[in-house]
C-alpha atoms as a PDB file:
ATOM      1  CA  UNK A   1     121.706 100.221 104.087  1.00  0.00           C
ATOM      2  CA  UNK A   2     120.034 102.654 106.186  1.00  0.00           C
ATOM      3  CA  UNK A   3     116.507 103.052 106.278  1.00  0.00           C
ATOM      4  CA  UNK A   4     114.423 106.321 108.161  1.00  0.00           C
ATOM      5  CA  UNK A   5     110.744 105.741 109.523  1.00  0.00           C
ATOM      6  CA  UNK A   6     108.321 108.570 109.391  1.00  0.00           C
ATOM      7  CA  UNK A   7     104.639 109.486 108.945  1.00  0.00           C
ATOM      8  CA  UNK A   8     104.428 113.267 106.816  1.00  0.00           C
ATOM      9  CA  UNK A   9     101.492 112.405 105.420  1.00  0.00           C
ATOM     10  CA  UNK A  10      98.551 112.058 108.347  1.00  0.00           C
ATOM     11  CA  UNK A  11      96.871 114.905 110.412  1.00  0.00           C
ATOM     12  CA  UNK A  12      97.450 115.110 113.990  1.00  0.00           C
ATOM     13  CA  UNK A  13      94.024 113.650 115.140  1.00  0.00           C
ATOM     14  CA  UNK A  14      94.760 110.629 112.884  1.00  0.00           C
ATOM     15  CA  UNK A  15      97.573 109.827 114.516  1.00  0.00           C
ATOM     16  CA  UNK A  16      95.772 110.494 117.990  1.00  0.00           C
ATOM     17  CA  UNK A  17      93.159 107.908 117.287  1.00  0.00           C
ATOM     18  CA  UNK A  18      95.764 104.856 116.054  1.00  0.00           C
ATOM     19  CA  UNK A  19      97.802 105.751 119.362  1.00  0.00           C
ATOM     20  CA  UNK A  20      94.600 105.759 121.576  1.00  0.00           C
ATOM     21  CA  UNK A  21      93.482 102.831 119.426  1.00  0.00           C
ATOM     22  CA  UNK A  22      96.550 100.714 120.693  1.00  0.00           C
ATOM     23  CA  UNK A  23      96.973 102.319 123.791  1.00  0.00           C
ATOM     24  CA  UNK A  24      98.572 100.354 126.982  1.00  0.00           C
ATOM     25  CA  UNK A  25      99.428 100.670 130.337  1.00  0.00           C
ATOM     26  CA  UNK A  26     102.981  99.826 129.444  1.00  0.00           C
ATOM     27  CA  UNK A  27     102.748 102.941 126.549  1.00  0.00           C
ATOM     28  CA  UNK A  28     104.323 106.323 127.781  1.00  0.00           C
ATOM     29  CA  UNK A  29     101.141 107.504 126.411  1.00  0.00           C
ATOM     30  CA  UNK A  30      98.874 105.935 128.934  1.00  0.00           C
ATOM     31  CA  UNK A  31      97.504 108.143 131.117  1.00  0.00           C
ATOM     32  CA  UNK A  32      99.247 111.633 129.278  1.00  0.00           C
ATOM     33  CA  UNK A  33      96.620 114.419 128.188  1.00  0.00           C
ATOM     34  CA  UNK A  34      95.089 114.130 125.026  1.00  0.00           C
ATOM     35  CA  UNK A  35      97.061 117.689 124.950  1.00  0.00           C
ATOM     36  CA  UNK A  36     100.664 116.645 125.968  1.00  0.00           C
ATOM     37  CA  UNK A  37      99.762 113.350 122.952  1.00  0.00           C
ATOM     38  CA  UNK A  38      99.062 116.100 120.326  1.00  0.00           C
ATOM     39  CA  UNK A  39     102.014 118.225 120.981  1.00  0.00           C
ATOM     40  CA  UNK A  40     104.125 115.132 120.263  1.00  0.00           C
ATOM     41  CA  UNK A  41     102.208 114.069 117.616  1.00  0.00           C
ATOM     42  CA  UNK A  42     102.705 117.324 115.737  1.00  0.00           C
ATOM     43  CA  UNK A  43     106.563 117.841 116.457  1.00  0.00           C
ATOM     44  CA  UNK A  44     106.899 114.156 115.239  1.00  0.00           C
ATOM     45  CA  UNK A  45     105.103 115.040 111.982  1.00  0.00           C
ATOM     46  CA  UNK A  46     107.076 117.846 111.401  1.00  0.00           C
ATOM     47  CA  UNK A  47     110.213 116.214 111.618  1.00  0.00           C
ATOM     48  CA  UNK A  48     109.559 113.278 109.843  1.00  0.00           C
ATOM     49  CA  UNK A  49     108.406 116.198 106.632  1.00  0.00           C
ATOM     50  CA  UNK A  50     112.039 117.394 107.483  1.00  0.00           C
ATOM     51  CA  UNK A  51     113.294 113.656 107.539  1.00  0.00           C
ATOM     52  CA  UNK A  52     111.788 113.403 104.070  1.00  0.00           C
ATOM     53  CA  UNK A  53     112.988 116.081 102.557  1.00  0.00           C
ATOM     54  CA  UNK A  54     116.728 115.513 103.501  1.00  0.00           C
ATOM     55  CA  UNK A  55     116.559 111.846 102.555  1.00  0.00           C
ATOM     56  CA  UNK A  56     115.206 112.716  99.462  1.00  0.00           C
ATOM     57  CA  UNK A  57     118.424 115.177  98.850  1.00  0.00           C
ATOM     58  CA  UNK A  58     120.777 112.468 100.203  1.00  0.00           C
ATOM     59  CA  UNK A  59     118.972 109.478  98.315  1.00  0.00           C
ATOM     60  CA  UNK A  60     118.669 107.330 101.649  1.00  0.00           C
ATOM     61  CA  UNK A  61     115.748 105.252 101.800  1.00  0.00           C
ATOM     62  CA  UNK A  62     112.438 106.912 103.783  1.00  0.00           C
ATOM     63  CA  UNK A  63     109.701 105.250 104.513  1.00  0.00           C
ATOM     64  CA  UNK A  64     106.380 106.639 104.814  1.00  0.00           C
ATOM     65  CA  UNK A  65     103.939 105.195 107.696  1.00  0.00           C
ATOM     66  CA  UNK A  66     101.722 107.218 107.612  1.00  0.00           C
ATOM     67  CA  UNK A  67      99.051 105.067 105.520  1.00  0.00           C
ATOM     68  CA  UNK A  68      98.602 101.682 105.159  1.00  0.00           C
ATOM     69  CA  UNK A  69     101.821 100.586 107.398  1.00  0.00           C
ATOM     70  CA  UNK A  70     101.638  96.717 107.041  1.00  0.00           C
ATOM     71  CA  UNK A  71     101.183  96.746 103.088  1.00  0.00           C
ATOM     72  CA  UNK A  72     104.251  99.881 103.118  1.00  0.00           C
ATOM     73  CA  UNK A  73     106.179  97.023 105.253  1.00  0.00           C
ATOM     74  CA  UNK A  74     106.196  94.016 103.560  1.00  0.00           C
ATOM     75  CA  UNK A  75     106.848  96.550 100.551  1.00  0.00           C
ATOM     76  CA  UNK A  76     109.929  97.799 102.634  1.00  0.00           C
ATOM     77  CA  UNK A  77     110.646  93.808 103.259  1.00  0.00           C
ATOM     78  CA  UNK A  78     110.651  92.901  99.388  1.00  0.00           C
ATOM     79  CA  UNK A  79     113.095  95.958  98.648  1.00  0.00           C
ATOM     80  CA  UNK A  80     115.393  94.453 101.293  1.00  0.00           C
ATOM     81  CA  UNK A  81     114.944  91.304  99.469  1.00  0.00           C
ATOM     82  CA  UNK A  82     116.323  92.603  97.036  1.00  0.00           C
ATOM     83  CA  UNK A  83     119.054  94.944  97.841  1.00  0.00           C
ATOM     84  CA  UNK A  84     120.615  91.825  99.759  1.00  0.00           C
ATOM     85  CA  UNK A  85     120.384  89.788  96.860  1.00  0.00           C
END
């Protein structure tokens, strides 16, 4: 079974506000630039639209973080259920 993470669907400054949210001083992101953080953000966004897409063409499993992540989870964890049943 393989399984690809992403988040297409959230803006950059979304993102930027769960990160900071969460932020530690064990996270690479403590201490970066709000600028150097946004940059990441948006390559990481882009890819994951580009991890979409070709999962979508391949019919592997993606999973979209981008909303709602603990209720997209245990949905993720009841589809396992399954699969290994």
């Amino acid at each position: 079974i393989i399984i690809v993470f992403g988040y297409p669907n959230i803006t950059v400054e979304e993102e930027l506000l769960n990160l900071l949210k969460y932020d530690t001083k064990n996270d690479w992101t403590y201490r970066q630039s709000q600028w150097k953080i946004r940059n990441h953000i948006d390559c990481y966004i882009k890819e994951s639209k580009q991890l979409e897409e070709q999962c979508k063409k391949l019919n592997i499993k993606f999973v979209d973080t981008s909303k709602n992540r603990q209720q997209v989870l245990n949905e993720l964890l009841s589809w396992l259920n399954d699969k290994l049943s």
